[in-house]
Each structure stands twice: as structure tokens, then as C-alpha cells.
PDB file of N, CA and C in Angstrom:
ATOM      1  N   UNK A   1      33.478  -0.352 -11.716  1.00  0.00           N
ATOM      2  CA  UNK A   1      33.523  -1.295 -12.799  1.00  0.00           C
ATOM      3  C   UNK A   1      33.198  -2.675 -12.240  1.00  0.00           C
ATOM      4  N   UNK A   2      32.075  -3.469 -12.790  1.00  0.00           N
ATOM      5  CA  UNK A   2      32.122  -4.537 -12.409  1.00  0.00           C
ATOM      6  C   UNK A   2      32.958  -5.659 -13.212  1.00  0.00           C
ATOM      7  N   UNK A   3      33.352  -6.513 -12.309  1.00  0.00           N
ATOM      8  CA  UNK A   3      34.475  -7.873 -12.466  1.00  0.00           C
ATOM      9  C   UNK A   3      33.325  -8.841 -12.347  1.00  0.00           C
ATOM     10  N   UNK A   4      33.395  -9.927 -13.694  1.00  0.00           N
ATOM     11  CA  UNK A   4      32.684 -10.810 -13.467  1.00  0.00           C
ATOM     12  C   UNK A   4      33.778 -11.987 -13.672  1.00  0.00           C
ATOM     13  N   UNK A   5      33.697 -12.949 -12.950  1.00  0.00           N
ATOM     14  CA  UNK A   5      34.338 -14.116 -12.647  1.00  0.00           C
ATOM     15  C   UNK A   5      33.166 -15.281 -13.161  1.00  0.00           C
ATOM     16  N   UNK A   6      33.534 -15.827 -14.481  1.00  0.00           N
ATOM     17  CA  UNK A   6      32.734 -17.105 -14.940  1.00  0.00           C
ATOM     18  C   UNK A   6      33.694 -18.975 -14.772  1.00  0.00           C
ATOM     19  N   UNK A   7      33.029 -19.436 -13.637  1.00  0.00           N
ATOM     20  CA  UNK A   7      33.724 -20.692 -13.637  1.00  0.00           C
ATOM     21  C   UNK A   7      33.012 -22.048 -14.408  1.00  0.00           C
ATOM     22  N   UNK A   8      33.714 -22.641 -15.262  1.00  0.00           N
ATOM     23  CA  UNK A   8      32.912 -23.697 -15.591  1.00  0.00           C
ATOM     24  C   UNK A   8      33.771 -24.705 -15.785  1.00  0.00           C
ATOM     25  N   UNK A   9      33.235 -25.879 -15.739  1.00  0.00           N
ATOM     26  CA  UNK A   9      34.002 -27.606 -15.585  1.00  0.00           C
ATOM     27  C   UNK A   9      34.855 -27.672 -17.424  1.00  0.00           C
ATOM     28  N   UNK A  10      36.081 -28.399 -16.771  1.00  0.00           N
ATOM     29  CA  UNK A  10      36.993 -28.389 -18.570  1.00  0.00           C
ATOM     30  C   UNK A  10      36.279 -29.072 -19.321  1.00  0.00           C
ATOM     31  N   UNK A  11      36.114 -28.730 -20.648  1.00  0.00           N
ATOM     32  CA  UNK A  11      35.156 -29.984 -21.717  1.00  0.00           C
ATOM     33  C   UNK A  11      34.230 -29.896 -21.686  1.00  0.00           C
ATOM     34  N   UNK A  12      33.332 -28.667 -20.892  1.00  0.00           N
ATOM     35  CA  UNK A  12      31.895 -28.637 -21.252  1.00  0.00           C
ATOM     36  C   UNK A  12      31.532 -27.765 -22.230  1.00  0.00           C
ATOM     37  N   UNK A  13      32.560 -26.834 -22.104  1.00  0.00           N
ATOM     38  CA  UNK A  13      31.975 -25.217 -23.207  1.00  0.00           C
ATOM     39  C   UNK A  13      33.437 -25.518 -24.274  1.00  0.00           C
ATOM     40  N   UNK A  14      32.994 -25.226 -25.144  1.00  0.00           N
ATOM     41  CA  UNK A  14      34.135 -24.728 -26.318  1.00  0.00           C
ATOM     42  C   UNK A  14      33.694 -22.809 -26.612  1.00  0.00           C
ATOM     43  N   UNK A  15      35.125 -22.599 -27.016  1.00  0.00           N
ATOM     44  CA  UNK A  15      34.836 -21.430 -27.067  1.00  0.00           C
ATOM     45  C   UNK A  15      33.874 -20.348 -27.648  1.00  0.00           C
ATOM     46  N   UNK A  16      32.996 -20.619 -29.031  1.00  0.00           N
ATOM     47  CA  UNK A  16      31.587 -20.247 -29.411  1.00  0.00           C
ATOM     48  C   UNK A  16      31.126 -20.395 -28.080  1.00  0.00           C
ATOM     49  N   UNK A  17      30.553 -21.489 -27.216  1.00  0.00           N
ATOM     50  CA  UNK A  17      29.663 -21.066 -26.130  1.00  0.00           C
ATOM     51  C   UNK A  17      30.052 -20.752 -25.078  1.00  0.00           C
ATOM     52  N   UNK A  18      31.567 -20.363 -24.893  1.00  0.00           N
ATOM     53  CA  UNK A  18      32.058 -19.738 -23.582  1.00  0.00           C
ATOM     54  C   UNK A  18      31.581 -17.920 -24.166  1.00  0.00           C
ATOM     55  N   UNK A  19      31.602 -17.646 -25.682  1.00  0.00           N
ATOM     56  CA  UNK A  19      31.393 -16.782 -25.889  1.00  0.00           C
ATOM     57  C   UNK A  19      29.914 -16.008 -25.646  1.00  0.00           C
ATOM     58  N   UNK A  20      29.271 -17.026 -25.730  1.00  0.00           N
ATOM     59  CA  UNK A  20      28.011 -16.832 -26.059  1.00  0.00           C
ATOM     60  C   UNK A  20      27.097 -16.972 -24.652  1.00  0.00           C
ATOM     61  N   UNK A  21      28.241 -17.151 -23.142  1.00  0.00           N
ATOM     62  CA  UNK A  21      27.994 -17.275 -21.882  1.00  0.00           C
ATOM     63  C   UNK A  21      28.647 -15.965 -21.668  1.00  0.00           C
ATOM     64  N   UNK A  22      29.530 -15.589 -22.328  1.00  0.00           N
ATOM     65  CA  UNK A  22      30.029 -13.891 -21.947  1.00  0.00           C
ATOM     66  C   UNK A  22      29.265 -12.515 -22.021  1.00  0.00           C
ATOM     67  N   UNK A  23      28.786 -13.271 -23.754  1.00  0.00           N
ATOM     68  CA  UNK A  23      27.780 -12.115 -23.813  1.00  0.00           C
ATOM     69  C   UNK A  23      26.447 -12.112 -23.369  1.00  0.00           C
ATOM     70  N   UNK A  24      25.969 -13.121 -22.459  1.00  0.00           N
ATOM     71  CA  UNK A  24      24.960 -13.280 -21.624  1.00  0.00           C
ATOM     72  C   UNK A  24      24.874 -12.376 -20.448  1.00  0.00           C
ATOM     73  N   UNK A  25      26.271 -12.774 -20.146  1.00  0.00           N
ATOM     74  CA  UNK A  25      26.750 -12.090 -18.763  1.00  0.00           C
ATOM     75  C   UNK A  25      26.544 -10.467 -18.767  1.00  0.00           C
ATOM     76  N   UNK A  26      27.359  -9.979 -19.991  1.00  0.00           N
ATOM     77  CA  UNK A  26      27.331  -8.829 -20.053  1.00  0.00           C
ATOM     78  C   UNK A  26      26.474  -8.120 -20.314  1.00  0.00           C
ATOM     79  N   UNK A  27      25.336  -8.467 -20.573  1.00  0.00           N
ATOM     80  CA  UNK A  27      23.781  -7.903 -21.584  1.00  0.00           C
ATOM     81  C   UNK A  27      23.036  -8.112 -20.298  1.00  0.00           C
ATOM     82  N   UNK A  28      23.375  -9.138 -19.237  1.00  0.00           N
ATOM     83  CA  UNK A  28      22.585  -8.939 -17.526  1.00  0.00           C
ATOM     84  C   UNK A  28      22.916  -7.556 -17.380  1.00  0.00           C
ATOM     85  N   UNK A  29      24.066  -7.550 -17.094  1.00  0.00           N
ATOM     86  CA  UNK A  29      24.916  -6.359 -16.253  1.00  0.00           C
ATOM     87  C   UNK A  29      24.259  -5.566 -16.833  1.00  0.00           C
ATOM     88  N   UNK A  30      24.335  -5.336 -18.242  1.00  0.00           N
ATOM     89  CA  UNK A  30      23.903  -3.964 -18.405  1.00  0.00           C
ATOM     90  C   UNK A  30      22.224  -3.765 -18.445  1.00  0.00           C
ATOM     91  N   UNK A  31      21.609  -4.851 -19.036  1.00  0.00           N
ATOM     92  CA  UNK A  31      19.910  -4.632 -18.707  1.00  0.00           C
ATOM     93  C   UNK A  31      19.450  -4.326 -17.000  1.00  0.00           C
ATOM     94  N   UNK A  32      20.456  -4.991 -16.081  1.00  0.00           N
ATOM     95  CA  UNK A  32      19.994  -5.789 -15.001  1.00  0.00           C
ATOM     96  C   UNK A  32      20.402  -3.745 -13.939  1.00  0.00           C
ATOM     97  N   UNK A  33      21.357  -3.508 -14.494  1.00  0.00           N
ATOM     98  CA  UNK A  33      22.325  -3.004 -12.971  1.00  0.00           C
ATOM     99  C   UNK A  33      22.501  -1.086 -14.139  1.00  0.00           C
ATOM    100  N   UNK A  34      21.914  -1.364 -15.242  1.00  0.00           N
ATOM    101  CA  UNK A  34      22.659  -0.381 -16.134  1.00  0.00           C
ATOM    102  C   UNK A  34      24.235  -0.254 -16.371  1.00  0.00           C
ATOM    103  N   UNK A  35      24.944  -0.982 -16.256  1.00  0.00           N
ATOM    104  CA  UNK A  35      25.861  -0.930 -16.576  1.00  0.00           C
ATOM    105  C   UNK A  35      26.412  -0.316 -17.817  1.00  0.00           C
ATOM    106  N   UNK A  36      27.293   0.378 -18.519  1.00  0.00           N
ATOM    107  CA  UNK A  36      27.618   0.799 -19.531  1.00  0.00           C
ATOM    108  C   UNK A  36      28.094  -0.067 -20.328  1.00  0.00           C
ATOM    109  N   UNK A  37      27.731  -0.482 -21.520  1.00  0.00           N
ATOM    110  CA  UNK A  37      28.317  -1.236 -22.557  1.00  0.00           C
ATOM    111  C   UNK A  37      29.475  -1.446 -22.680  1.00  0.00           C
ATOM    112  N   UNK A  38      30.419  -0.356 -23.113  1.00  0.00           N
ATOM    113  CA  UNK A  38      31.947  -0.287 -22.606  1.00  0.00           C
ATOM    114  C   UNK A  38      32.352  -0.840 -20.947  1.00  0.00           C
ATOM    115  N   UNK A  39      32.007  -0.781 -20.610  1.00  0.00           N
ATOM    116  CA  UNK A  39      32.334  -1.117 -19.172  1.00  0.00           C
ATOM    117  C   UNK A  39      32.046  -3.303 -18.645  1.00  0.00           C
ATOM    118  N   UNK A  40      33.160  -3.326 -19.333  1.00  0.00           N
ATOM    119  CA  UNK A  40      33.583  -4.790 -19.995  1.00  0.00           C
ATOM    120  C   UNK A  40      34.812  -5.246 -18.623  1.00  0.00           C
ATOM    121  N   UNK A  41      34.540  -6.232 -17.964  1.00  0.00           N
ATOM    122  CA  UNK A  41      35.704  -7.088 -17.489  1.00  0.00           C
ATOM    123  C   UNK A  41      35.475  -8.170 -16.916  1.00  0.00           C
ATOM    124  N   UNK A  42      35.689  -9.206 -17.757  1.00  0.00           N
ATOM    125  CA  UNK A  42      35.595 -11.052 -17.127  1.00  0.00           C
ATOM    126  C   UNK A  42      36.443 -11.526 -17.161  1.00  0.00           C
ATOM    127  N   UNK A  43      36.508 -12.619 -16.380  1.00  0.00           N
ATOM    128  CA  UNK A  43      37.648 -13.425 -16.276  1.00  0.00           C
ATOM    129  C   UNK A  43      36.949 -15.105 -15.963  1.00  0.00           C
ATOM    130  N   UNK A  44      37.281 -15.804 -17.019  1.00  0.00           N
ATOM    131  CA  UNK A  44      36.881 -17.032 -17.544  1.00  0.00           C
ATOM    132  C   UNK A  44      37.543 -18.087 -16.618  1.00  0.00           C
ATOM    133  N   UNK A  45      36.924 -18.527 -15.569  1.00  0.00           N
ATOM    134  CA  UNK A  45      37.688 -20.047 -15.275  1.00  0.00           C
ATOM    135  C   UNK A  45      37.221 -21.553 -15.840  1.00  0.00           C
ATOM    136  N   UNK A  46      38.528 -22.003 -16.073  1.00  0.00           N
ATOM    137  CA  UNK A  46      37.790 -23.286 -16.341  1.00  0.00           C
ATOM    138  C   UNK A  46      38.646 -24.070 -15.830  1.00  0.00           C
ATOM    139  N   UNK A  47      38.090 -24.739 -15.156  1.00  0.00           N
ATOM    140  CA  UNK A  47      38.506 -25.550 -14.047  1.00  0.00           C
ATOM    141  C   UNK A  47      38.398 -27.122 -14.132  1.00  0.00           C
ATOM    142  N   UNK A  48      39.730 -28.210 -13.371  1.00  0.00           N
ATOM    143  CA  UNK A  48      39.248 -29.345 -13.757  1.00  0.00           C
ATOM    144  C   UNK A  48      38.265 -30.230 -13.216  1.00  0.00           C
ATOM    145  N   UNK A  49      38.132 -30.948 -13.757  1.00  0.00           N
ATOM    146  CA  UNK A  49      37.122 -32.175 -13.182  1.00  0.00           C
ATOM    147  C   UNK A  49      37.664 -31.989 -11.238  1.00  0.00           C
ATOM    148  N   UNK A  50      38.488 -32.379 -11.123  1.00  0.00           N
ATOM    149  CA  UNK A  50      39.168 -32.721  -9.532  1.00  0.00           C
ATOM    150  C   UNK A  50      38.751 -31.420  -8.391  1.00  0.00           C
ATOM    151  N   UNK A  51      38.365 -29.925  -9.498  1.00  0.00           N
ATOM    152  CA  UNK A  51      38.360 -28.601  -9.019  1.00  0.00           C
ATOM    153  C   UNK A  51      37.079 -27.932  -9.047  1.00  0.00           C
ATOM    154  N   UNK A  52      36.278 -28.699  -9.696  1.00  0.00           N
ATOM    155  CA  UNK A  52      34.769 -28.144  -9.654  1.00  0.00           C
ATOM    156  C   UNK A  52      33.734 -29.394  -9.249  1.00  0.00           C
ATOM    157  N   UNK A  53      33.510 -29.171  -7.793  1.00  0.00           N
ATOM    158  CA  UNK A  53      32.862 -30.028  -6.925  1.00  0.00           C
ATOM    159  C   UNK A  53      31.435 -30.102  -6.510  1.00  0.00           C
ATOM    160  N   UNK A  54      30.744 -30.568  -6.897  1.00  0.00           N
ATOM    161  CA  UNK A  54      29.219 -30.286  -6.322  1.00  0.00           C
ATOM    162  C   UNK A  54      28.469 -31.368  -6.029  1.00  0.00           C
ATOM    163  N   UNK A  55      27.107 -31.199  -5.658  1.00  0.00           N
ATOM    164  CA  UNK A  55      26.394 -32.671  -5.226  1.00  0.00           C
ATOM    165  C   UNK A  55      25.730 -32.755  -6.789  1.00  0.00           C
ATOM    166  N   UNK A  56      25.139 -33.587  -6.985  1.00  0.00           N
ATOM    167  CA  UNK A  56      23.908 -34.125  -8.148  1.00  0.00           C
ATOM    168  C   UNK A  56      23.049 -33.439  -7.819  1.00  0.00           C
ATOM    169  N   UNK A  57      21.922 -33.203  -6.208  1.00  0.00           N
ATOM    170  CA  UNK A  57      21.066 -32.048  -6.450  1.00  0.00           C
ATOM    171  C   UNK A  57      21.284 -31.877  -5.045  1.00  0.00           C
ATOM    172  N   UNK A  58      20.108 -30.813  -4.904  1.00  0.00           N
ATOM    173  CA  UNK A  58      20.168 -30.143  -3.803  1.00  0.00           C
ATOM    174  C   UNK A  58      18.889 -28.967  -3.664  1.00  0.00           C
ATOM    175  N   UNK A  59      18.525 -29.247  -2.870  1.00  0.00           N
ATOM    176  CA  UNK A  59      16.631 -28.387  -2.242  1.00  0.00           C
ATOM    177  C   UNK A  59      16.068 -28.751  -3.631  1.00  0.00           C
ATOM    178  N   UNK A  60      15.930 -30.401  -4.133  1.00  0.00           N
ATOM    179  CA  UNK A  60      15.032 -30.536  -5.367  1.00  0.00           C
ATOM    180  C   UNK A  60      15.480 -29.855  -6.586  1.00  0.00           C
ATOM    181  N   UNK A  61      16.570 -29.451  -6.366  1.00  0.00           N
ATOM    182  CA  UNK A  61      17.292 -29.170  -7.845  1.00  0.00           C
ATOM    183  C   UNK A  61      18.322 -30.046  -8.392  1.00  0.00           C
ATOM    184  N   UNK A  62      18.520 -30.563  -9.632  1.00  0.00           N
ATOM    185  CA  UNK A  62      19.409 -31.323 -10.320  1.00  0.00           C
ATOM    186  C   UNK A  62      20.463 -30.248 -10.795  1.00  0.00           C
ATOM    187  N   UNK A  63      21.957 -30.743 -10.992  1.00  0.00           N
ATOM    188  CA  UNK A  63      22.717 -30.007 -11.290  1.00  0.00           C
ATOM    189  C   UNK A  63      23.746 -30.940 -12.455  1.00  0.00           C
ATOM    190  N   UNK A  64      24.360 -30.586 -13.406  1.00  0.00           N
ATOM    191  CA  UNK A  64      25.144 -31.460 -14.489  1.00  0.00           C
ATOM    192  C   UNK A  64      26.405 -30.615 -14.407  1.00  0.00           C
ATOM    193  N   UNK A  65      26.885 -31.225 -15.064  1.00  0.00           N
ATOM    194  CA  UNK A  65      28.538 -31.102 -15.290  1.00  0.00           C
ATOM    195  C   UNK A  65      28.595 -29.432 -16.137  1.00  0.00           C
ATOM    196  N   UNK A  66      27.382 -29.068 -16.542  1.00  0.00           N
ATOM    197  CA  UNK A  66      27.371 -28.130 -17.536  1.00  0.00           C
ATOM    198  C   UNK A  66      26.596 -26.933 -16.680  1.00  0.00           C
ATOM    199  N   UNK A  67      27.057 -27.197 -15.088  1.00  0.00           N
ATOM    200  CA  UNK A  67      26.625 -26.025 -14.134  1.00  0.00           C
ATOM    201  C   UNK A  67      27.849 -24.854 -14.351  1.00  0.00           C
ATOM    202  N   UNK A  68      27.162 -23.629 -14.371  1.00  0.00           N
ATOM    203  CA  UNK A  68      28.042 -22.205 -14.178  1.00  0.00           C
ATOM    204  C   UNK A  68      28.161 -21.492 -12.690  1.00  0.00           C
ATOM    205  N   UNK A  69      29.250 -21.314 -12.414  1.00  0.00           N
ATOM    206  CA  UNK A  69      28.939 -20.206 -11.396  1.00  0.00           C
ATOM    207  C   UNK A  69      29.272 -19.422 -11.926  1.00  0.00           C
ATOM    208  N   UNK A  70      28.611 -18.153 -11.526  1.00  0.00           N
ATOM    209  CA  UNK A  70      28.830 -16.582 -11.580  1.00  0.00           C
ATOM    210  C   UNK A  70      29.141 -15.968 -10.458  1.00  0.00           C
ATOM    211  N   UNK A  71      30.727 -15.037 -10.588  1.00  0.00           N
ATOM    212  CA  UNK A  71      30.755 -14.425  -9.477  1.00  0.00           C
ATOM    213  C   UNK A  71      30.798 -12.889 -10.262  1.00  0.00           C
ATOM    214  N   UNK A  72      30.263 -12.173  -9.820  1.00  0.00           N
ATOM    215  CA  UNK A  72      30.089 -10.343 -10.006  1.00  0.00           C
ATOM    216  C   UNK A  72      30.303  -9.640  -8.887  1.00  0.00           C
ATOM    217  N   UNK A  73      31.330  -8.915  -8.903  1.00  0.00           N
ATOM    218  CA  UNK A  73      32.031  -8.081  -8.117  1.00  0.00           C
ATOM    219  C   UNK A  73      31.854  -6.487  -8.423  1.00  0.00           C
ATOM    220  N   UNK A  74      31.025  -5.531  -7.869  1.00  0.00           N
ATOM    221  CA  UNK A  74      30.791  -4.302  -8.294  1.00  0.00           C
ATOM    222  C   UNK A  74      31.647  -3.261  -7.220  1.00  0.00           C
ATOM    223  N   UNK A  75      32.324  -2.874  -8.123  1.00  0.00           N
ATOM    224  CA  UNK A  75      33.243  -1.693  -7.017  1.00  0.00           C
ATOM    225  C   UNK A  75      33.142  -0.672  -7.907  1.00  0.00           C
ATOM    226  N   UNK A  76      33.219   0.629  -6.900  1.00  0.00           N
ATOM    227  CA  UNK A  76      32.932   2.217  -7.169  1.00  0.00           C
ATOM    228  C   UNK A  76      34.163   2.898  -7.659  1.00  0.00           C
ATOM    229  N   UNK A  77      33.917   3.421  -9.006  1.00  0.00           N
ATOM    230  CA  UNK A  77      35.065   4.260  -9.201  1.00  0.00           C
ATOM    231  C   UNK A  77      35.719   5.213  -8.600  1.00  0.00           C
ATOM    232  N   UNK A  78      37.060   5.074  -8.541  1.00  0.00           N
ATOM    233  CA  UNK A  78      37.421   6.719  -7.743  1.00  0.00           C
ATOM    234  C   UNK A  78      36.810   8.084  -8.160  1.00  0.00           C
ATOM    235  N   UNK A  79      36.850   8.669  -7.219  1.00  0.00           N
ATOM    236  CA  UNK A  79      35.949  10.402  -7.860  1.00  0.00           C
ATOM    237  C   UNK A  79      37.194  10.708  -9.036  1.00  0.00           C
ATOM    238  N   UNK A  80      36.874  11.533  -9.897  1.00  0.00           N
ATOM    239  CA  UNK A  80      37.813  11.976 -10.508  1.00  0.00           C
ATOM    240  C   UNK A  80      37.990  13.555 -10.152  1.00  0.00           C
ATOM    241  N   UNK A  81      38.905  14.172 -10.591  1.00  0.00           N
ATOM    242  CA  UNK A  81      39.848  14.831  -9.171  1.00  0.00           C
ATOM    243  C   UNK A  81      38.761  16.510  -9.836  1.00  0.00           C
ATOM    244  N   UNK A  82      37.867  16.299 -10.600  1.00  0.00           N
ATOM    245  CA  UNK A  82      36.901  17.706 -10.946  1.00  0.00           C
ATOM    246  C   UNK A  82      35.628  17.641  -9.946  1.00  0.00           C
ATOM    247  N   UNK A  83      35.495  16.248  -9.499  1.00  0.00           N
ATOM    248  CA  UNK A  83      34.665  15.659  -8.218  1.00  0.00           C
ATOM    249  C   UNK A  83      35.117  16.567  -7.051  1.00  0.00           C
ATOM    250  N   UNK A  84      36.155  16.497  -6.852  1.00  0.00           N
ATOM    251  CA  UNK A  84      36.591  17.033  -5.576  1.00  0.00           C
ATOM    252  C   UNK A  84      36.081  18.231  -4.513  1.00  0.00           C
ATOM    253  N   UNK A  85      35.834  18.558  -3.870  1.00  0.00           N
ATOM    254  CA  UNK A  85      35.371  19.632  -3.668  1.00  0.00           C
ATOM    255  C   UNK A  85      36.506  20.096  -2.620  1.00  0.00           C
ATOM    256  N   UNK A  86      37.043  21.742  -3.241  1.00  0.00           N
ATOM    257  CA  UNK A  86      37.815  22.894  -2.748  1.00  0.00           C
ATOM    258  C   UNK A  86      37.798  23.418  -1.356  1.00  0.00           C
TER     259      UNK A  86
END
């Protein structure tokens, strides 16, 4: 099941577009990796000003207050016990 971890700065997203950054996320996973539709788990940070730190740019890229990180964590289900072999 993959764990996706979405961090973003307080006061940039209201919840319509924290929503609408979820179901982004999840429509990757599953176009990107096949993931199963059902196979749903995020966890939303939002973090304060003092806690989400970055430069203005970096290798010619600009970055705003309205930067996301994405963290995706893919771990393997246990076999289930008809897996097993006798």
C-alpha cells in the first residue's frame, strides 16, 4: 500500500484545493505505478510558516509559498497465508 505524505505551508490551500491536491496525488499513483483505486492512504501536513523552509530559487528555478512536497512511500503487502507454500 502506498503512504503518501502531502506537506504544504499554513494559509496557502483551503480545503477544496487541499482536496483537489489529493485527488491529484491519487490519480498519479494509480495512472503512474497502477495502483488500485481503493488502495487510498495520505496524510496531509500543513505546516507553519517557521516549519516550511526553503530558498526563493534554486538551479534557475523559482519557488513560492504555494510549493508542495510529496513524499510516497511504497511498501509490499504481506503474502496472504494461501501464498504460502507447504
Amino acid at each position: 500500500m502506498p503512504v503518501a505524505k502531502i506537506h504544504v505551508l499554513e494559509g496557502q490551500y483551503d480545503d477544496a484545493r487541499l482536496g483537489k491536491v489529493s485527488s491529484a496525488v491519487q490519480d498519479g499513483l494509480i495512472s503512474a505505478l497502477g495502483i488500485p483505486p481503493e488502495d487510498f492512504f495520505q496524510i496531509i501536513h500543513i505546516l507553519p510558516r517557521g516549519r516550511f523552509l526553503h530558498t526563493p530559487s534554486f538551479l534557475d528555478l523559482n519557488y513560492s509559498d504555494a510549493l508542495i512536497l510529496l513524499e510516497i512511500r511504497l511498501s509490499l503487502a504481506a503474502p496472504r497465508r494461501s501464498d504460502w507454500a507447504c
